[in-house]
Protein backbone atom coordinates (compact mmCIF):
# COMPACT_ATOMS: atom_id res chain seq x y z
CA UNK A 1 -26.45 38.39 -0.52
CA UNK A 2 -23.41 38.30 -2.25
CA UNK A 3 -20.17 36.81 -0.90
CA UNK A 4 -17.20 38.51 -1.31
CA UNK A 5 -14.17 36.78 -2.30
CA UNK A 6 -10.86 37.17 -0.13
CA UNK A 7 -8.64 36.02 -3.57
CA UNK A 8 -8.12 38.70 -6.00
CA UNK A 9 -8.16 37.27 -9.59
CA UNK A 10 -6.46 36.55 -11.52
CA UNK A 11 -3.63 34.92 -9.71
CA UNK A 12 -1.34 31.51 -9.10
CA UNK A 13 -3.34 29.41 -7.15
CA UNK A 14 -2.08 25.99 -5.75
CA UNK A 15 -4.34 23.00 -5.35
CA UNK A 16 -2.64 19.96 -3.76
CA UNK A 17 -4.50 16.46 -4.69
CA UNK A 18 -3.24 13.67 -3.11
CA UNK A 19 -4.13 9.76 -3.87
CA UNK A 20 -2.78 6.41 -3.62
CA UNK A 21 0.48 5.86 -5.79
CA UNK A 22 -0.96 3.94 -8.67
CA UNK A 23 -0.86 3.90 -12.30
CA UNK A 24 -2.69 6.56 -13.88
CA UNK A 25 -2.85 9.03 -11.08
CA UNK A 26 -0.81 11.53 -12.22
CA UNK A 27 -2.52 11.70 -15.96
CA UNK A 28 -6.29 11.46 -14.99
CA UNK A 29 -5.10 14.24 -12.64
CA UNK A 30 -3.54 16.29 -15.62
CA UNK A 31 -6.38 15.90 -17.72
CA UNK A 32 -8.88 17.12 -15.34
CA UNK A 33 -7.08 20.25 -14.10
CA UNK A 34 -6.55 20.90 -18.22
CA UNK A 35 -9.93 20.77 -18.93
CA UNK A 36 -10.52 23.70 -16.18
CA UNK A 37 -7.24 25.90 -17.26
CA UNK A 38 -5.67 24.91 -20.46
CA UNK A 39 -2.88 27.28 -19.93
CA UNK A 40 -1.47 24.81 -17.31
CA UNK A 41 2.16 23.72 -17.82
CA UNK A 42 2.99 20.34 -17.14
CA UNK A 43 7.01 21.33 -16.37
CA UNK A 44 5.51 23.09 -13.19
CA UNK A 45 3.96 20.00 -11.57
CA UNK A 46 5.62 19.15 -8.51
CA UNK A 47 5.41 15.78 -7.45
CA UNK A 48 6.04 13.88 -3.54
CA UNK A 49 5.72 10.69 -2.83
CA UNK A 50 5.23 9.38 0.37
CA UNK A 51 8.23 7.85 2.46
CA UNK A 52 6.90 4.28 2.01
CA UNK A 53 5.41 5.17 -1.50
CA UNK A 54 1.93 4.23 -1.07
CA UNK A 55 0.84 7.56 -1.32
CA UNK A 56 1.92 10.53 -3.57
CA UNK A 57 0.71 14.18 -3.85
CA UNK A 58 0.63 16.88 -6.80
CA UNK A 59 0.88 20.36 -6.46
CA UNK A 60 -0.37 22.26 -9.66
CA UNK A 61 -0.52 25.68 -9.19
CA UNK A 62 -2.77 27.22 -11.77
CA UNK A 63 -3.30 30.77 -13.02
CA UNK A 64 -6.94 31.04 -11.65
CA UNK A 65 -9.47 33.33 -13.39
CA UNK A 66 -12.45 33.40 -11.18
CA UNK A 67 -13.66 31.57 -8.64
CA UNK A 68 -16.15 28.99 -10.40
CA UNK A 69 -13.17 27.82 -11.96
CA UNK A 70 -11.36 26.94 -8.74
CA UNK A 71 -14.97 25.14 -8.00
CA UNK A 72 -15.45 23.47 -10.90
CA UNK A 73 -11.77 21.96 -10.76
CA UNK A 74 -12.08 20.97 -7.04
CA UNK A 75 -15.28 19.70 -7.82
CA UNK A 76 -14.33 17.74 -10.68
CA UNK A 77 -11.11 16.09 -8.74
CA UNK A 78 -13.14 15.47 -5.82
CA UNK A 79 -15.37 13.11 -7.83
CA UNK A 80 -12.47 10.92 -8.96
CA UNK A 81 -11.91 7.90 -7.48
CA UNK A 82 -8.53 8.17 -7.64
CA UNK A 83 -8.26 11.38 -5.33
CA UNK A 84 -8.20 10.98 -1.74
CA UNK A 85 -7.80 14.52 -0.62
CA UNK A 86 -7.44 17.92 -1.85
CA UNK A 87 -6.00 21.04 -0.47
């Protein structure tokens, strides 16, 4: 049984990862999503940090190819420490 996929590829595709504000974040998060699309621009990362600025979150919005790419970069961000959530 195959599963048939709601996202037609290839398309812009936002992933929201959001962590504690801390040295480092925002690179180990770059690297990871570059390893999984290459083509990423860094000029298109949008960046929030949370009112008291414990917190921040990073929107990179990748062209996605197919989908196990998306689930090998949620996969891989999911297993850093530094990630709390992802969206």
């Amino acid at each position: 049984m195959t599963e048939e996929s709601l996202i037609k590829y290839p398309c812009d595709f936002p992933i929201k990862i959001m962590g504690k504000s801390q040295q480092g974040f925002t690179q180990s998060v770059l690297e990871i999503v570059k390893i999984h699309a290459p083509d990423f621009d860094d000029a298109t990362l949008e960046v929030r940090t949370s009112r008291s600025g414990t917190y921040m979150s990073l929107t990179c919005t990748i062209r996605a190819i197919s989908r196990e790419q998306l689930d090998s970069i949620y996969q891989a961000l999911h297993s850093h420490p530094m990630v709390t959530m992802l969206l």
